[in-house]
Protein backbone atom coordinates (compact mmCIF):
# COMPACT_ATOMS: atom_id res chain seq x y z
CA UNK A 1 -18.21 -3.17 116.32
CA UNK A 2 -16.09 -5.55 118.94
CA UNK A 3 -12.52 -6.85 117.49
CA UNK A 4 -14.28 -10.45 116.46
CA UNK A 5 -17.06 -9.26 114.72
CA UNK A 6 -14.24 -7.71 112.26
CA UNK A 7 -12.27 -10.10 112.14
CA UNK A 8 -15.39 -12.17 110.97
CA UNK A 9 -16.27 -9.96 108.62
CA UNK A 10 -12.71 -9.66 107.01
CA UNK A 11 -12.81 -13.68 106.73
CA UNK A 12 -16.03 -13.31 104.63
CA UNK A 13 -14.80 -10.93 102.59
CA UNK A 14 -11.45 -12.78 101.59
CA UNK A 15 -13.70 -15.83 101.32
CA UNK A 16 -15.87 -14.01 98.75
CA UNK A 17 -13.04 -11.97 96.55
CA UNK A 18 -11.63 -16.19 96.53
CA UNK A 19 -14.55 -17.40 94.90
CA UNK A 20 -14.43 -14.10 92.24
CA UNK A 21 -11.70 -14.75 91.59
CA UNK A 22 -11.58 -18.54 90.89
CA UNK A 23 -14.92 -17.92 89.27
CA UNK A 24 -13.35 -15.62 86.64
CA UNK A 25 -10.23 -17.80 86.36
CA UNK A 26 -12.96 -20.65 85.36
CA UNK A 27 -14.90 -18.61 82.50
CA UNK A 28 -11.52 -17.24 81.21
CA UNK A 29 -10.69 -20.73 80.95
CA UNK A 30 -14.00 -22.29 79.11
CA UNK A 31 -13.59 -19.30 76.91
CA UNK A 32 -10.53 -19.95 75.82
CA UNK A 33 -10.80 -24.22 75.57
CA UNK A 34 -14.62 -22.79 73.52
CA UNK A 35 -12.66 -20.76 70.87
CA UNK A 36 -12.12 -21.92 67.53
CA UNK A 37 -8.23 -22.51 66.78
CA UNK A 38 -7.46 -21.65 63.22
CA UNK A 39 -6.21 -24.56 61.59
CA UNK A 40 -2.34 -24.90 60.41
CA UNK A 41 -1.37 -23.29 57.42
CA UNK A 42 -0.15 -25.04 54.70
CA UNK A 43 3.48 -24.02 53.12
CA UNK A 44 3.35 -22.03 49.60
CA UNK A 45 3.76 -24.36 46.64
CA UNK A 46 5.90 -22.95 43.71
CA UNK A 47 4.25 -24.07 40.76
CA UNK A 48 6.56 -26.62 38.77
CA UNK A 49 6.68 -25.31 34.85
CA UNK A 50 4.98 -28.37 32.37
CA UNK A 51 7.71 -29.04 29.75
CA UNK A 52 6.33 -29.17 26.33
CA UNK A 53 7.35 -33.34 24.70
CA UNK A 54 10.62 -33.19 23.67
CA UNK A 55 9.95 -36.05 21.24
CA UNK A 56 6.93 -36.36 18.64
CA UNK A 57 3.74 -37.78 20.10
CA UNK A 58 1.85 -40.37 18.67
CA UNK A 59 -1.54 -41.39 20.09
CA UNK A 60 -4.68 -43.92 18.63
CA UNK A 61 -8.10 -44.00 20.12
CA UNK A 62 -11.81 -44.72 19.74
CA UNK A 63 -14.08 -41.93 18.39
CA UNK A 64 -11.44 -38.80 20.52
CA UNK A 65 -7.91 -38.61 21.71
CA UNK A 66 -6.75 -35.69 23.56
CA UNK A 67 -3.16 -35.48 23.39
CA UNK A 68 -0.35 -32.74 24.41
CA UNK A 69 1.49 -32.08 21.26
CA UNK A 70 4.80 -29.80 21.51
CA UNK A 71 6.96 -28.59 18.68
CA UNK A 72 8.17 -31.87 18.23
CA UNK A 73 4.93 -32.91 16.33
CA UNK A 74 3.17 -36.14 16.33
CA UNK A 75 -0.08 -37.73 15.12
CA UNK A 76 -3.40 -38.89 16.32
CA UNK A 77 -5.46 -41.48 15.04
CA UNK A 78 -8.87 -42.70 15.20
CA UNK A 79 -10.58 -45.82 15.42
CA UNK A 80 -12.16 -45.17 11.92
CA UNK A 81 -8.93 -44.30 10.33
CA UNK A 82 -8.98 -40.93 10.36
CA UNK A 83 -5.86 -39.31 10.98
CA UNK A 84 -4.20 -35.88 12.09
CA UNK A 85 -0.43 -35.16 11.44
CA UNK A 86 0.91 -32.52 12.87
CA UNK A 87 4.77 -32.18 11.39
CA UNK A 88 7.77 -30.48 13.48
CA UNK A 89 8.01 -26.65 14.02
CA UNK A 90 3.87 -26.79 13.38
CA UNK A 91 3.32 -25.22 16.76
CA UNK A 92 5.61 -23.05 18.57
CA UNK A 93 4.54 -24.18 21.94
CA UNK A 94 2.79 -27.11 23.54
CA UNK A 95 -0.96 -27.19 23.21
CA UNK A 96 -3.44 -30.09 24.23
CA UNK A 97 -5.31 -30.86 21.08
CA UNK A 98 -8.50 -32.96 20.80
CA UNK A 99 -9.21 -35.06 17.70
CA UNK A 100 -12.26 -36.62 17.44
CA UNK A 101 -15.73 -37.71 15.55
CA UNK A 102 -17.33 -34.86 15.31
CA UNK A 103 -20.96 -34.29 14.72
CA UNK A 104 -22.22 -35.15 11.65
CA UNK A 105 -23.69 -32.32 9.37
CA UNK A 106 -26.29 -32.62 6.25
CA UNK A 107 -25.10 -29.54 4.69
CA UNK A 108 -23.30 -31.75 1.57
CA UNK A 109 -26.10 -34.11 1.07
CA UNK A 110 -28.65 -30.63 -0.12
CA UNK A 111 -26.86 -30.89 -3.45
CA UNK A 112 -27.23 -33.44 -6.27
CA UNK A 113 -23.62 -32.30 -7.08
CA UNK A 114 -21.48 -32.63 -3.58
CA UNK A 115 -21.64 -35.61 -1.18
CA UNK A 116 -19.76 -35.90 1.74
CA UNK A 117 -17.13 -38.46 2.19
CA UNK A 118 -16.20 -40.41 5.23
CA UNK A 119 -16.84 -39.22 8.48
CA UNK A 120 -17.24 -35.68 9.71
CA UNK A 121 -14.23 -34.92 12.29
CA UNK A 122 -14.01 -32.29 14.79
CA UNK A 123 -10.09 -30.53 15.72
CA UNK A 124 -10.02 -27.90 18.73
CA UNK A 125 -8.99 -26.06 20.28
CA UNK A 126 -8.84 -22.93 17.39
CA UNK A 127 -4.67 -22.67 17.15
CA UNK A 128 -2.19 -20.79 15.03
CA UNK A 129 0.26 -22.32 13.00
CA UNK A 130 3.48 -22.33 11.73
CA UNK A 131 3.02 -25.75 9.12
CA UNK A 132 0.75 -27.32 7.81
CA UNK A 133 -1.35 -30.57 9.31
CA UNK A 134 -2.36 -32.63 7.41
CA UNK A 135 -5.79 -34.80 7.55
CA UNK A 136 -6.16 -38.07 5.88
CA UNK A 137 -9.03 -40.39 6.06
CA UNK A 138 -9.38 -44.23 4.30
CA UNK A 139 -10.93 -43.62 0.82
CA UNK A 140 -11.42 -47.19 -1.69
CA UNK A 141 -13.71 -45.44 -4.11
CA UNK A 142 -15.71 -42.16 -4.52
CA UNK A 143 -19.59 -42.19 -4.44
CA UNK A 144 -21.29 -43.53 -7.75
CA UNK A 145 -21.61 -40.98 -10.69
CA UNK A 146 -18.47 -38.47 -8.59
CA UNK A 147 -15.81 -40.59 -10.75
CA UNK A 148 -13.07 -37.70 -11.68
CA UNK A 149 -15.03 -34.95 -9.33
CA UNK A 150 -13.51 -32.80 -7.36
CA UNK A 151 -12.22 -33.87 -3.91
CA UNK A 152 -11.46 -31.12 -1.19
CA UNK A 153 -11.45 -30.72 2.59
CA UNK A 154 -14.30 -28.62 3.73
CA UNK A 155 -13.54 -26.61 6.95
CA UNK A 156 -16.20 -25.29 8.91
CA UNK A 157 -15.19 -21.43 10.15
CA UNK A 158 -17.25 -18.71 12.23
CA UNK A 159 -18.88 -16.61 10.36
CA UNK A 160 -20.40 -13.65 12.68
CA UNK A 161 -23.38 -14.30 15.06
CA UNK A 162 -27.11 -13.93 15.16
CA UNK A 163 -29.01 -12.65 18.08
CA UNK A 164 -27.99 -11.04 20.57
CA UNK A 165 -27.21 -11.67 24.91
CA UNK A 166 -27.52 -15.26 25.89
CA UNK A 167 -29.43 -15.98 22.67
CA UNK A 168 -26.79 -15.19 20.45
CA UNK A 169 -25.65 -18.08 18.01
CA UNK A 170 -22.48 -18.28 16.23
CA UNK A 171 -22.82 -18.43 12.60
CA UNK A 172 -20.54 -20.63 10.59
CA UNK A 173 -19.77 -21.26 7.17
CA UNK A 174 -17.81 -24.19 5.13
CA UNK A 175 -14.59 -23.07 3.00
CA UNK A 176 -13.13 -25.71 0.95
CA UNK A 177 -9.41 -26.77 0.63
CA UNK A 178 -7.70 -28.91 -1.73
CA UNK A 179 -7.57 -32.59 -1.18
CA UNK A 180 -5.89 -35.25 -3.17
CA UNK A 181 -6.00 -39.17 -2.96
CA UNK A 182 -2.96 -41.28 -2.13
CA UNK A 183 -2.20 -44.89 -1.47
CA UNK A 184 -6.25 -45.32 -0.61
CA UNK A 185 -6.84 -42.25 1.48
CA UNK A 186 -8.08 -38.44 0.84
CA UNK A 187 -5.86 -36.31 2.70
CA UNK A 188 -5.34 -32.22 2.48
CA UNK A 189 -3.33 -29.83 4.50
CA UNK A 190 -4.70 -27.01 6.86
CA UNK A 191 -2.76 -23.84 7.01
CA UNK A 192 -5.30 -22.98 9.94
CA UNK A 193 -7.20 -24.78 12.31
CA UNK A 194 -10.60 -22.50 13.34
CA UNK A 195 -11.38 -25.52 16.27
CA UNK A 196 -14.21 -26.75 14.36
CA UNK A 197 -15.94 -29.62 11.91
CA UNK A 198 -13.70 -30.54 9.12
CA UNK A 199 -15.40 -32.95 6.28
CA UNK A 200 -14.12 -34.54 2.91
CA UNK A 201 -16.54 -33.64 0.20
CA UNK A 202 -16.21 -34.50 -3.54
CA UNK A 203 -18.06 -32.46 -6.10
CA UNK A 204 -18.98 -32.85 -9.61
CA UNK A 205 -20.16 -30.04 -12.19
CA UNK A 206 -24.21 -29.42 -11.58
């Protein structure tokens, strides 16, 4: 092999390991532009602590008010003049309390001796207390034939379950509380509130 035939040769040679190497350079490069670039992450957030009210709340509505009531108390009233009173020292912490029309039950009318008064009203969530509430509703007269009955505040509780998995049902019953009336309304006070139906009933001897 002469001296220019080599040299030839070399040339090629450099010429090829050039394009390699550009070649390379180039699919290193689309794989890197290709590549997904994991978005910016976001600085940690310290939760801010939720204050209970310092002051008593006091809140009117339709047919529900949700409300977050503290240990200052407050009250919530409905449209139909139902209303929930929830006194200082009551709860020891703040909890978000719905008061509301609840729906209605025909347990009271089975009886020719109990009738239901006013409408039925629903209080959740189930919370412990440390006072009474107490639950009035607007009362002019009670039902014909109930004159000098009995009036109480009948509060619907669990009461086991039937069935059992997905199927099961939660079994309630309806103790009764004493109610009084006052200044046109039947109000009562709740040691306990279960998070259920509460309902004014007045009862005469069968």
């Amino acid at each position: 092999m002469d001296m220019e035939t080599t040299r030839r040769s070399s040339a090629r040679t450099a010429a090829n390991v050039t394009r390699l190497t550009a070649l390379l350079a180039s699919v290193a490069w689309v794989a890197c532009a290709s590549a997904p670039v994991p978005p910016p992450q976001a600085p940690a957030v310290e939760p801010v602590p939720v204050s209970p009210p310092s002051n008593p709340v006091h809140r009117s509505g339709a047919a529900q008010i949700q409300a977050d009531i503290g240990p200052a108390g407050g009250s919530l009233k409905l449209a139909n003049g139902a209303t929930l009173e929830i006194p200082a020292g009551a709860l020891d912490s703040s909890v978000s309390l719905t008061f509301s029309q609840g729906r209605a039950t025909s347990v009271f009318a089975n009886n020719e001796y109990e009738r239901a008064l006013g409408p039925t009203l629903n209080l959740s969530p189930s919370v412990a207390l440390s006072a009474p509430l107490k639950v009035s509703i607007p009362l002019d007269a009670l039902p014909e034939g109930f004159d000098g009955g009995e009036l109480t505040l009948a509060t619907e509780v669990p009461d086991g379950q039937q069935g059992r998995g997905v199927h099961a049902m939660v079994q309630t019953r309806w103790d009764y509380l004493p109610a009084v009336t006052e200044g046109g309304r039947a109000q009562a006070s709740m040691d306990s509130a279960a998070g259920m139906r509460l309902q004014f009933v007045v009862s005469r001897e069968d």
